[in-house]
Structures are given as structure tokens and as C-alpha cells.
PDB file of N, CA and C in Angstrom:
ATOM      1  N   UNK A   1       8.262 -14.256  22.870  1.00  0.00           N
ATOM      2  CA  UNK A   1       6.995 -13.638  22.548  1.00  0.00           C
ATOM      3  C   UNK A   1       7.000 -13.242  21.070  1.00  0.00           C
ATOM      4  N   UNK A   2       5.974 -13.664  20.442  1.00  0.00           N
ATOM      5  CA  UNK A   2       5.921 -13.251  19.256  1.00  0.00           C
ATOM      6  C   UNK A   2       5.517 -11.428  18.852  1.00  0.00           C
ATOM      7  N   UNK A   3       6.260 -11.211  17.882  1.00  0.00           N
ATOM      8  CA  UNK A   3       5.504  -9.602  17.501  1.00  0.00           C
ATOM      9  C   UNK A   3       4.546  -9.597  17.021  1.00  0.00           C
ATOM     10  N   UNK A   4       3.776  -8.209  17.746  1.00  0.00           N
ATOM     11  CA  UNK A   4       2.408  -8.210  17.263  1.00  0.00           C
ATOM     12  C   UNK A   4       2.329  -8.479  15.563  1.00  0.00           C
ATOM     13  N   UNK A   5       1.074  -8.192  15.067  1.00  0.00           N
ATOM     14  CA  UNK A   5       0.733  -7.845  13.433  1.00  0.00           C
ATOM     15  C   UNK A   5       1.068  -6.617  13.012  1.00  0.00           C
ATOM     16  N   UNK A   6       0.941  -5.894  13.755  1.00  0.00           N
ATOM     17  CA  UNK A   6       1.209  -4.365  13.596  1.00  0.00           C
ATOM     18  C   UNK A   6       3.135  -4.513  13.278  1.00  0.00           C
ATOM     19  N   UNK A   7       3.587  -4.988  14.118  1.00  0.00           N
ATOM     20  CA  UNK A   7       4.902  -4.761  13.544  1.00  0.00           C
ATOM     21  C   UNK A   7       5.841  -5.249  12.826  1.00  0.00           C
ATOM     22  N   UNK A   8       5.025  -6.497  12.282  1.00  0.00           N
ATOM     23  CA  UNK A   8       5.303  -7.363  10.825  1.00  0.00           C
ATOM     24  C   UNK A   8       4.689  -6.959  10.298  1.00  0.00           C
ATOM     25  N   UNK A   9       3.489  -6.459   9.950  1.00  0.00           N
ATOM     26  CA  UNK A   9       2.747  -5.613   9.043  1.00  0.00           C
ATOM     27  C   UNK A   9       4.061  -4.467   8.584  1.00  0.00           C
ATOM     28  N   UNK A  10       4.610  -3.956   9.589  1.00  0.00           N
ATOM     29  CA  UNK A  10       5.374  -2.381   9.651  1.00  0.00           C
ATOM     30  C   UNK A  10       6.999  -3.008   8.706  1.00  0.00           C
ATOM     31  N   UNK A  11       7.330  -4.088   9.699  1.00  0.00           N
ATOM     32  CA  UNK A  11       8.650  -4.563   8.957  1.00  0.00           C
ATOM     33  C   UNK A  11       8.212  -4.730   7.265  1.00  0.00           C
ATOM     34  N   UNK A  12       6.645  -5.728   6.937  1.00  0.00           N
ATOM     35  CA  UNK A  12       7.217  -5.779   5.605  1.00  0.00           C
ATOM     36  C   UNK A  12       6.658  -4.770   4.444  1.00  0.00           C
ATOM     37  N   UNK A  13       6.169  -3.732   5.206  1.00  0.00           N
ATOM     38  CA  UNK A  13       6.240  -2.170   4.378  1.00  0.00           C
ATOM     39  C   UNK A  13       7.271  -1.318   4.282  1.00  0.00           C
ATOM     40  N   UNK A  14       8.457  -1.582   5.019  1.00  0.00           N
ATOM     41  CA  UNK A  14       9.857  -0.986   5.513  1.00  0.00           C
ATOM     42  C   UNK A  14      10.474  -1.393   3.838  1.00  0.00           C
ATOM     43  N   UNK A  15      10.043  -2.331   3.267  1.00  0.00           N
ATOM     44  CA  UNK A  15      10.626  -2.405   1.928  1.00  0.00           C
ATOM     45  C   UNK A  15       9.688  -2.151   0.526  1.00  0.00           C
ATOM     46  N   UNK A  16      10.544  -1.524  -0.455  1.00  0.00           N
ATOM     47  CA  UNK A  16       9.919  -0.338  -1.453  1.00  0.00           C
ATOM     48  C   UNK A  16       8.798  -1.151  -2.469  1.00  0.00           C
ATOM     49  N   UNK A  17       9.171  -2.468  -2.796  1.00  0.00           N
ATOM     50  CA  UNK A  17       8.069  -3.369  -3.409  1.00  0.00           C
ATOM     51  C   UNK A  17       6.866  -4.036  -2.912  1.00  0.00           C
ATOM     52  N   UNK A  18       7.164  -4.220  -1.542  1.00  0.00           N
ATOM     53  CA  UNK A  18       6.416  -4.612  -0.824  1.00  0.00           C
ATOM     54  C   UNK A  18       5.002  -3.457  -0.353  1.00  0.00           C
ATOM     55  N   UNK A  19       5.763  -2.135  -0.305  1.00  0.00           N
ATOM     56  CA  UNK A  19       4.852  -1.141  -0.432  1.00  0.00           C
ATOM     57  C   UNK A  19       4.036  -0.403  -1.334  1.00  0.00           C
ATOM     58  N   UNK A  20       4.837  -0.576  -2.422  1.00  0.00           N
ATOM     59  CA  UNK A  20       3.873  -0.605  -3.705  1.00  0.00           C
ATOM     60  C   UNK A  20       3.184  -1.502  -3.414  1.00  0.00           C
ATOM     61  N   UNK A  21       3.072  -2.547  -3.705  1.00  0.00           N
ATOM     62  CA  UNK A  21       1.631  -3.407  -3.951  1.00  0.00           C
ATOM     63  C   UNK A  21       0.964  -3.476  -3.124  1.00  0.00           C
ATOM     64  N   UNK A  22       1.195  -2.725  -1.426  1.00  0.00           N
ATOM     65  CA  UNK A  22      -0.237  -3.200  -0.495  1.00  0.00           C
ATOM     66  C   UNK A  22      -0.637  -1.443  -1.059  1.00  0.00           C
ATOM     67  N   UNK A  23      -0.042  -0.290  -1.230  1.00  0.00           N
ATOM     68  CA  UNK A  23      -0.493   0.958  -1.038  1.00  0.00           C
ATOM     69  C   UNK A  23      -1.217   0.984  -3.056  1.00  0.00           C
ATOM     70  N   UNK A  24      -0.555   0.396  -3.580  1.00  0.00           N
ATOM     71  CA  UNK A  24      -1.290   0.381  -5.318  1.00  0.00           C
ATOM     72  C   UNK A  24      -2.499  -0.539  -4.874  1.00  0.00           C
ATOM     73  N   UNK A  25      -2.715  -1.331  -4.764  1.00  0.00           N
ATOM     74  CA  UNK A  25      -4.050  -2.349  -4.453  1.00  0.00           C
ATOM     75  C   UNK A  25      -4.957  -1.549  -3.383  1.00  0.00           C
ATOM     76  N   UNK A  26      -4.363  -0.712  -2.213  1.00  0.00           N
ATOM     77  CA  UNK A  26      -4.905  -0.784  -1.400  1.00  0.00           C
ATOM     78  C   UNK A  26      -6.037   0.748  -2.419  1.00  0.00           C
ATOM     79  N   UNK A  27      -4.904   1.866  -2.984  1.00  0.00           N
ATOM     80  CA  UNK A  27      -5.891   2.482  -3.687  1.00  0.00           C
ATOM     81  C   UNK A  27      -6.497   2.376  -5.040  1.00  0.00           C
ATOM     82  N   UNK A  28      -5.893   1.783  -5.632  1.00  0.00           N
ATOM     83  CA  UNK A  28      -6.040   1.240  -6.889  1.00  0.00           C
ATOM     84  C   UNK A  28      -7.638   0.731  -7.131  1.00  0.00           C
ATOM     85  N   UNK A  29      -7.525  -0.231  -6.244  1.00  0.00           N
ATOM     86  CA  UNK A  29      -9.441  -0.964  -6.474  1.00  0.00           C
ATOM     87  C   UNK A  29     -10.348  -0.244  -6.104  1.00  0.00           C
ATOM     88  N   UNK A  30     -10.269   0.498  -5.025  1.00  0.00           N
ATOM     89  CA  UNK A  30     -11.498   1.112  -4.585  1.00  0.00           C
ATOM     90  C   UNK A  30     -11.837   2.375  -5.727  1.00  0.00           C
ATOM     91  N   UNK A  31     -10.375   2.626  -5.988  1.00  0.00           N
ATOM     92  CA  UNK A  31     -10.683   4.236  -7.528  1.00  0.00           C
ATOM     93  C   UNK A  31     -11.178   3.153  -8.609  1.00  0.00           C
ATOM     94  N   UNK A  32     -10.480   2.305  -8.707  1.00  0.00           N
ATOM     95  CA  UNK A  32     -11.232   1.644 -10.025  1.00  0.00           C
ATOM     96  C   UNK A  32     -12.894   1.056 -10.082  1.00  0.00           C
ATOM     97  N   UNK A  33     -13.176   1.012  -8.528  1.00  0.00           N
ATOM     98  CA  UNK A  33     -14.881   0.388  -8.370  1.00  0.00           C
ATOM     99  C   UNK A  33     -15.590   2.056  -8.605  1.00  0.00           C
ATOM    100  N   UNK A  34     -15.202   2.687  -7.836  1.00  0.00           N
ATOM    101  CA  UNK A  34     -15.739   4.491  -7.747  1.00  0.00           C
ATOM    102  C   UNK A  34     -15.889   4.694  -9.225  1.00  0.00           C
ATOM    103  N   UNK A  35     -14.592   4.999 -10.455  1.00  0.00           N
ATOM    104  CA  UNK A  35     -14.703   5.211 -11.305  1.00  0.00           C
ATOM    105  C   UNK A  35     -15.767   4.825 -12.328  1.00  0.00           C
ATOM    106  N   UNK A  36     -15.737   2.917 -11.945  1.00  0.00           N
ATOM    107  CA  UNK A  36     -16.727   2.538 -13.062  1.00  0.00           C
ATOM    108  C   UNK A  36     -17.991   2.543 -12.556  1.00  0.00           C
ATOM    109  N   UNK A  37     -18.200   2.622 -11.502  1.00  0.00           N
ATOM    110  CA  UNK A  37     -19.463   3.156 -10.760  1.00  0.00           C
ATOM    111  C   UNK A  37     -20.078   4.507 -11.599  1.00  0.00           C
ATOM    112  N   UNK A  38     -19.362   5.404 -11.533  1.00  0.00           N
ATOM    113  CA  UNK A  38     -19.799   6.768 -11.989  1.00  0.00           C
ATOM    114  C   UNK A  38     -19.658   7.202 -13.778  1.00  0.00           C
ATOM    115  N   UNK A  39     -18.677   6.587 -14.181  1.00  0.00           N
ATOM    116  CA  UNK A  39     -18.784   6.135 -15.723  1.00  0.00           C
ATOM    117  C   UNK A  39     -18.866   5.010 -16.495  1.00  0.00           C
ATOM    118  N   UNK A  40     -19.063   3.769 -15.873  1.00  0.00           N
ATOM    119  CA  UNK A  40     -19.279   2.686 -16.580  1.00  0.00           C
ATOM    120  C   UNK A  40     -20.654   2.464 -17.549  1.00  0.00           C
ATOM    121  N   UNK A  41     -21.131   3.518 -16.922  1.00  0.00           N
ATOM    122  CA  UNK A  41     -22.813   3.711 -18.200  1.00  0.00           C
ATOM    123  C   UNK A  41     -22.610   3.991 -19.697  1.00  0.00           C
ATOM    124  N   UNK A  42     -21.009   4.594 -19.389  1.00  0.00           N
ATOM    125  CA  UNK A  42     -21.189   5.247 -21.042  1.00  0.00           C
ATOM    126  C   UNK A  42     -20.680   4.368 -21.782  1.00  0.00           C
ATOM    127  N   UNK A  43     -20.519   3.123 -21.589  1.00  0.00           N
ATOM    128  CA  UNK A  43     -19.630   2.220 -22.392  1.00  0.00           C
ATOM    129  C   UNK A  43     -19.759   1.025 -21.931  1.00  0.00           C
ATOM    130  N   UNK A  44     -18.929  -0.280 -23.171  1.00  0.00           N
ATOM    131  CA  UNK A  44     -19.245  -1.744 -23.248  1.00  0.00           C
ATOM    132  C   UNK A  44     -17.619  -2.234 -22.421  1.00  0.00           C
ATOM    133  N   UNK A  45     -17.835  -3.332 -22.452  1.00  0.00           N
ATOM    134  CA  UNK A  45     -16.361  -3.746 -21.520  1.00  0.00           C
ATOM    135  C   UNK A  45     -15.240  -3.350 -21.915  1.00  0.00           C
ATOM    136  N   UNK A  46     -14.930  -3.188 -23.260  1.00  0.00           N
ATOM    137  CA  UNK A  46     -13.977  -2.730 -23.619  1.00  0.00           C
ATOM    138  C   UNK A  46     -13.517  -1.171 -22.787  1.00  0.00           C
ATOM    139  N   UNK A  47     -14.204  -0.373 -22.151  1.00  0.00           N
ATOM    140  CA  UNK A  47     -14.524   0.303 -21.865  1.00  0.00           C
ATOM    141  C   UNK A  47     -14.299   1.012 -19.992  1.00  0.00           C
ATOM    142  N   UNK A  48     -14.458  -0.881 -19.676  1.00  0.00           N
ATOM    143  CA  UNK A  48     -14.621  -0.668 -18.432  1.00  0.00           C
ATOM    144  C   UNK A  48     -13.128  -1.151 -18.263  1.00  0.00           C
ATOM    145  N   UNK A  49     -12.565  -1.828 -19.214  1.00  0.00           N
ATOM    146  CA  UNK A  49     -11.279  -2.244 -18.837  1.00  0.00           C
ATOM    147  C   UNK A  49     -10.587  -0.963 -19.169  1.00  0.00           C
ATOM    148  N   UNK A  50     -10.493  -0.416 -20.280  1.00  0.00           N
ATOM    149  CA  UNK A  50     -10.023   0.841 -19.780  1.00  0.00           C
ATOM    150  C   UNK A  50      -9.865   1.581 -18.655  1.00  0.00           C
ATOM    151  N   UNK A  51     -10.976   2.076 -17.994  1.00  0.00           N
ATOM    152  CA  UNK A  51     -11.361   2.865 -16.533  1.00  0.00           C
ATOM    153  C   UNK A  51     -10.574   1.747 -15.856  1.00  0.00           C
ATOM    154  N   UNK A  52     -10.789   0.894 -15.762  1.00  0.00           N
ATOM    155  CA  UNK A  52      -9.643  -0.316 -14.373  1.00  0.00           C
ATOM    156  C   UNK A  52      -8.509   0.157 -14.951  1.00  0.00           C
ATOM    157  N   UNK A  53      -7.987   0.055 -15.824  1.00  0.00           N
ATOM    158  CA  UNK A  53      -6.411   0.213 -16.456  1.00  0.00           C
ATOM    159  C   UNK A  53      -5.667   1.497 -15.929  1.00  0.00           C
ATOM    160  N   UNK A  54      -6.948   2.430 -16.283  1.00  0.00           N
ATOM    161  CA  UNK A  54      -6.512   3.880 -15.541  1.00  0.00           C
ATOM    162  C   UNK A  54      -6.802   3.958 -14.670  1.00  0.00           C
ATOM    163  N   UNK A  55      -7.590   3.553 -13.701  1.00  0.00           N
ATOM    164  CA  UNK A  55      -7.810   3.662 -12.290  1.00  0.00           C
ATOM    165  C   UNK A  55      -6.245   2.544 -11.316  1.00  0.00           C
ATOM    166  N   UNK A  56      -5.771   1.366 -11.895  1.00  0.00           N
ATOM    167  CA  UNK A  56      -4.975   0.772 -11.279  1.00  0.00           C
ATOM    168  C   UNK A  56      -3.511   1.711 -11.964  1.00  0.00           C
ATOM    169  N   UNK A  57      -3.578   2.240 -12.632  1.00  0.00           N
ATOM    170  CA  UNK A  57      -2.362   2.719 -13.359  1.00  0.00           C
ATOM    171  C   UNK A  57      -2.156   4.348 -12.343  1.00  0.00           C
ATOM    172  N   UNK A  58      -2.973   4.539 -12.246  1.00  0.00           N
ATOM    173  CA  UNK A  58      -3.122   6.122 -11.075  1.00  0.00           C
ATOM    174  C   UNK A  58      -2.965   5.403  -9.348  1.00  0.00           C
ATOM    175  N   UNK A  59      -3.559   4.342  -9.422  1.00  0.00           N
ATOM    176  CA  UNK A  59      -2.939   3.844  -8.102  1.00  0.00           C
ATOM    177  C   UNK A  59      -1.512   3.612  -7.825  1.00  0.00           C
ATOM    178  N   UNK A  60      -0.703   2.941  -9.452  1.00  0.00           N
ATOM    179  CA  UNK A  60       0.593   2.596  -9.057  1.00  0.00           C
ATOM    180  C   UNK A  60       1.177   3.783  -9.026  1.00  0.00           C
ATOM    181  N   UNK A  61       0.738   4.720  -9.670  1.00  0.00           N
ATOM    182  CA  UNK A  61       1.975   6.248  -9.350  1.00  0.00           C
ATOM    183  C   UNK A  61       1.454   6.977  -8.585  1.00  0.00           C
ATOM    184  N   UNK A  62       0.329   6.765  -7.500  1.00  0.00           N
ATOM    185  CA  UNK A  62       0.144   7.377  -6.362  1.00  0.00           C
ATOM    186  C   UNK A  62       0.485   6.892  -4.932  1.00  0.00           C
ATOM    187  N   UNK A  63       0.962   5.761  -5.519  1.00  0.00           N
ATOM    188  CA  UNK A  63       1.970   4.781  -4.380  1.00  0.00           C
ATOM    189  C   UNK A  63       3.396   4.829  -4.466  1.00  0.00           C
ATOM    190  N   UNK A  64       3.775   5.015  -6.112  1.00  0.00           N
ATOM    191  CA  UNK A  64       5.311   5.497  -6.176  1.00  0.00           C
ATOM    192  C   UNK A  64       5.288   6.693  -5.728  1.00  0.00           C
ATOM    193  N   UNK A  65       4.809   7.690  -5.546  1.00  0.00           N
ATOM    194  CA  UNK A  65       4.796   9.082  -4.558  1.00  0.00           C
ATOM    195  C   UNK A  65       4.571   9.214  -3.520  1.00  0.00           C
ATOM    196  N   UNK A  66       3.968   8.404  -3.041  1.00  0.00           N
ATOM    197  CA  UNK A  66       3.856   8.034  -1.537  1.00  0.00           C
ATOM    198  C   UNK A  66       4.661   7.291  -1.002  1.00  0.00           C
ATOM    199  N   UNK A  67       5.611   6.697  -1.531  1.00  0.00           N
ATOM    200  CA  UNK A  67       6.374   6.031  -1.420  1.00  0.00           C
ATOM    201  C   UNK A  67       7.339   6.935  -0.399  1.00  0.00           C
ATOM    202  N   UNK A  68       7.793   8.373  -1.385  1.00  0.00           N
ATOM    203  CA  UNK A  68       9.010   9.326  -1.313  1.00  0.00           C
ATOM    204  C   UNK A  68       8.712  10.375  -0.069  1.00  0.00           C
ATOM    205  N   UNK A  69       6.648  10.106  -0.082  1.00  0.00           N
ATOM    206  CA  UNK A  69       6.954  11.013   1.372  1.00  0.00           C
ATOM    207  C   UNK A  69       6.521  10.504   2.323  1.00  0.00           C
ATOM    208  N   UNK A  70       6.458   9.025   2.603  1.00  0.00           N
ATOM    209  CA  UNK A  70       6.510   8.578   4.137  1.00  0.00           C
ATOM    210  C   UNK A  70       7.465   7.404   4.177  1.00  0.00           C
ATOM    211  N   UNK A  71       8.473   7.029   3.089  1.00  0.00           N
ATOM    212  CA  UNK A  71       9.407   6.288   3.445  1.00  0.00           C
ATOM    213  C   UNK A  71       9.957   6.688   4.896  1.00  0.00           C
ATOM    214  N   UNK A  72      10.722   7.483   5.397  1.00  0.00           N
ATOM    215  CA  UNK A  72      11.323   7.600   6.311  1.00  0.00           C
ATOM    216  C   UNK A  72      10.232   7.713   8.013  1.00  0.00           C
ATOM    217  N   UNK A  73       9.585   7.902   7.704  1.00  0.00           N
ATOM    218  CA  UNK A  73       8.496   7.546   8.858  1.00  0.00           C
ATOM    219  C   UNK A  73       8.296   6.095   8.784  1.00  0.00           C
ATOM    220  N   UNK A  74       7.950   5.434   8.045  1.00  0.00           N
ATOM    221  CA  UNK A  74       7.879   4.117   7.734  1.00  0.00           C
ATOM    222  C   UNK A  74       8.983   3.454   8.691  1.00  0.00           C
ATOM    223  N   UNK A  75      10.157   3.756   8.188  1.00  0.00           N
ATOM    224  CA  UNK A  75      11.686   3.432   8.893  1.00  0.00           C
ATOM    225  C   UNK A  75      11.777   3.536   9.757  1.00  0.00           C
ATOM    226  N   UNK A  76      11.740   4.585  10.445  1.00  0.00           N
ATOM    227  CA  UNK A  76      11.460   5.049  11.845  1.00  0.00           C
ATOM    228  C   UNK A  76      11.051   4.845  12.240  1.00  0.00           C
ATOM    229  N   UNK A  77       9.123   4.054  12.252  1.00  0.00           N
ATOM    230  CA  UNK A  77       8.280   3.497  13.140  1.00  0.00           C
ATOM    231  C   UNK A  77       9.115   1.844  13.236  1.00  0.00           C
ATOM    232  N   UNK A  78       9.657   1.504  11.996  1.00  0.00           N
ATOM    233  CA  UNK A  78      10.073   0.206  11.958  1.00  0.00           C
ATOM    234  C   UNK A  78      10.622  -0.275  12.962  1.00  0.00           C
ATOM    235  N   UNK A  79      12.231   0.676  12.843  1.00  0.00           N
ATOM    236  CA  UNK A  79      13.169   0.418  14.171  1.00  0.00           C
ATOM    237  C   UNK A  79      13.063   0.536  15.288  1.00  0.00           C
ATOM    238  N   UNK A  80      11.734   1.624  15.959  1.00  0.00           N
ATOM    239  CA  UNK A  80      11.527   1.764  17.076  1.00  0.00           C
ATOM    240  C   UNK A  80      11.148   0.683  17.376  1.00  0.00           C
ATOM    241  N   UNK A  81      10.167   0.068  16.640  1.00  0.00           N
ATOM    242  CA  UNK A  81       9.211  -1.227  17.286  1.00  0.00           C
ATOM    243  C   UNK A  81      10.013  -2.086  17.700  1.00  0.00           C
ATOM    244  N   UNK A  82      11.037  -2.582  16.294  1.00  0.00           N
ATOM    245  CA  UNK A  82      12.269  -3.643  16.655  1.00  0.00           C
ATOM    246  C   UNK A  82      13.152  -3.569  17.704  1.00  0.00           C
ATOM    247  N   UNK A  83      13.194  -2.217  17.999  1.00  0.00           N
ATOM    248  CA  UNK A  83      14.362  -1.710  19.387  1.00  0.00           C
ATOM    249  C   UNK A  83      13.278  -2.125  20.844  1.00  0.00           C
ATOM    250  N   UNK A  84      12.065  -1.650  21.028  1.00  0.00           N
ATOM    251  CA  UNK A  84      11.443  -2.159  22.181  1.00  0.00           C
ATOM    252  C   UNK A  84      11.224  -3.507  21.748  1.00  0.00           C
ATOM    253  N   UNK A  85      10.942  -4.807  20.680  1.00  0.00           N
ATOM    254  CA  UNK A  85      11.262  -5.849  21.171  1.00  0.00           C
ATOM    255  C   UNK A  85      12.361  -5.786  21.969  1.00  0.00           C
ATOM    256  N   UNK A  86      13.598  -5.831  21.527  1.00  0.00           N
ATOM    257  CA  UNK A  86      15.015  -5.955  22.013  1.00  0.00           C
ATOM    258  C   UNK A  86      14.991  -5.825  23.229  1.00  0.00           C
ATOM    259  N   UNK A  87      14.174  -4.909  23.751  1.00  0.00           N
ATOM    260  CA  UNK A  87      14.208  -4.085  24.857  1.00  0.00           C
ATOM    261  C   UNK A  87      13.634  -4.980  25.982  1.00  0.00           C
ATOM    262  N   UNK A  88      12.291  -5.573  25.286  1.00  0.00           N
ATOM    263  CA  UNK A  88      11.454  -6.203  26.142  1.00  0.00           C
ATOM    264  C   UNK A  88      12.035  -7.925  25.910  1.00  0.00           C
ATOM    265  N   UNK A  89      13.458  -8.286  25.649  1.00  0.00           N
ATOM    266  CA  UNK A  89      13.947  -9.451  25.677  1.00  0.00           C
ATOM    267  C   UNK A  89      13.574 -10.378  24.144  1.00  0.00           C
ATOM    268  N   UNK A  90      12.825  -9.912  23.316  1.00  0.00           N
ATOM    269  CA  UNK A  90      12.637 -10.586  21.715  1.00  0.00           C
ATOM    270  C   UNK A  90      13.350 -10.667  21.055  1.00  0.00           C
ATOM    271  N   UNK A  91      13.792 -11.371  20.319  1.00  0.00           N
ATOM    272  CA  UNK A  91      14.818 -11.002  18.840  1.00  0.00           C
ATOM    273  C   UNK A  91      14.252 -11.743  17.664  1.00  0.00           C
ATOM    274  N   UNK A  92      14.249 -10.966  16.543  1.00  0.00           N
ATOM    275  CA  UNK A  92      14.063 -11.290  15.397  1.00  0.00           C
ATOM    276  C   UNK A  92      15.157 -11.859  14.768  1.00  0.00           C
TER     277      UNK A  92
END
């Protein structure tokens, strides 16, 4: 039986690069659309690439901090999942 999505989703967040880039992208774009939404009036592209720069640049160090406080939950949901495959006859 194959594992669900949920727990290949889970395995490949269990590692620290892999979680940066879904948790930086995942907040990164939406602050960077919000931002230039609400200040992109005051300025020419030069401008707006800025606001993206700082809006994706506040995503990557709000994912390196998030990183430090749900790594170990992360882990923990990981192995459980992998232990009830095992359980229920699967192996990875």
C-alpha cells in the first residue's frame, strides 16, 4: 500500500531545506502580493521589486524561525506515521 500524501508531504518537511522553501514560498508570496497591494501606489518597478525583495526576504527568516519551533513536532508526527505504516505491514 502506498503512503498517503499527507505522509510524504510530512517525510519531506522532516528535512531543514526542504522546509525552508515550502514554509519561505508558502509565506513569502502571499506578504509580497499583500504588501504591494497596499504600497505599490507609491512607486515605479524599481520599487515594487524592492517590496518583493523584502517581503520574500521576511519570509525566509520567518521560516528559519519556524523552523526552531516546530522542528521536533515535525519529527514526531514523522515517525509516528512511519511506525503505523510498519505496523499496518508497509515499508519504506
Amino acid at each position: 500500500m502506498q503512503p498517503s500524501l499527507l505522509v510524504r508531504f510530512g517525510k519531506y518537511l522532516q528535512h531543514r531545506p526542504n522546509f525552508m522553501k515550502v514554509a519561505a514560498a508558502t509565506f513569502g508570496v502571499p506578504f509580497a502580493v499583500a504588501v504591494l497591494w497596499m504600497f505599490g501606489a507609491y512607486g515605479g518597478p524599481s520599487w515594487w521589486l524592492l517590496l518583493v525583495a523584502v517581503a520574500l526576504a521576511t519570509g525566509w527568516f520567518w521560516a528559519y524561525f519556524m523552523w526552531f519551533a516546530v522542528e521536533k513536532e515535525i519529527r514526531r508526527s514523522s515517525s509516528r506515521s512511519a511506525a503505523q505504516n510498519v505496523n499496518e505491514g508497509t515499508r519504506e
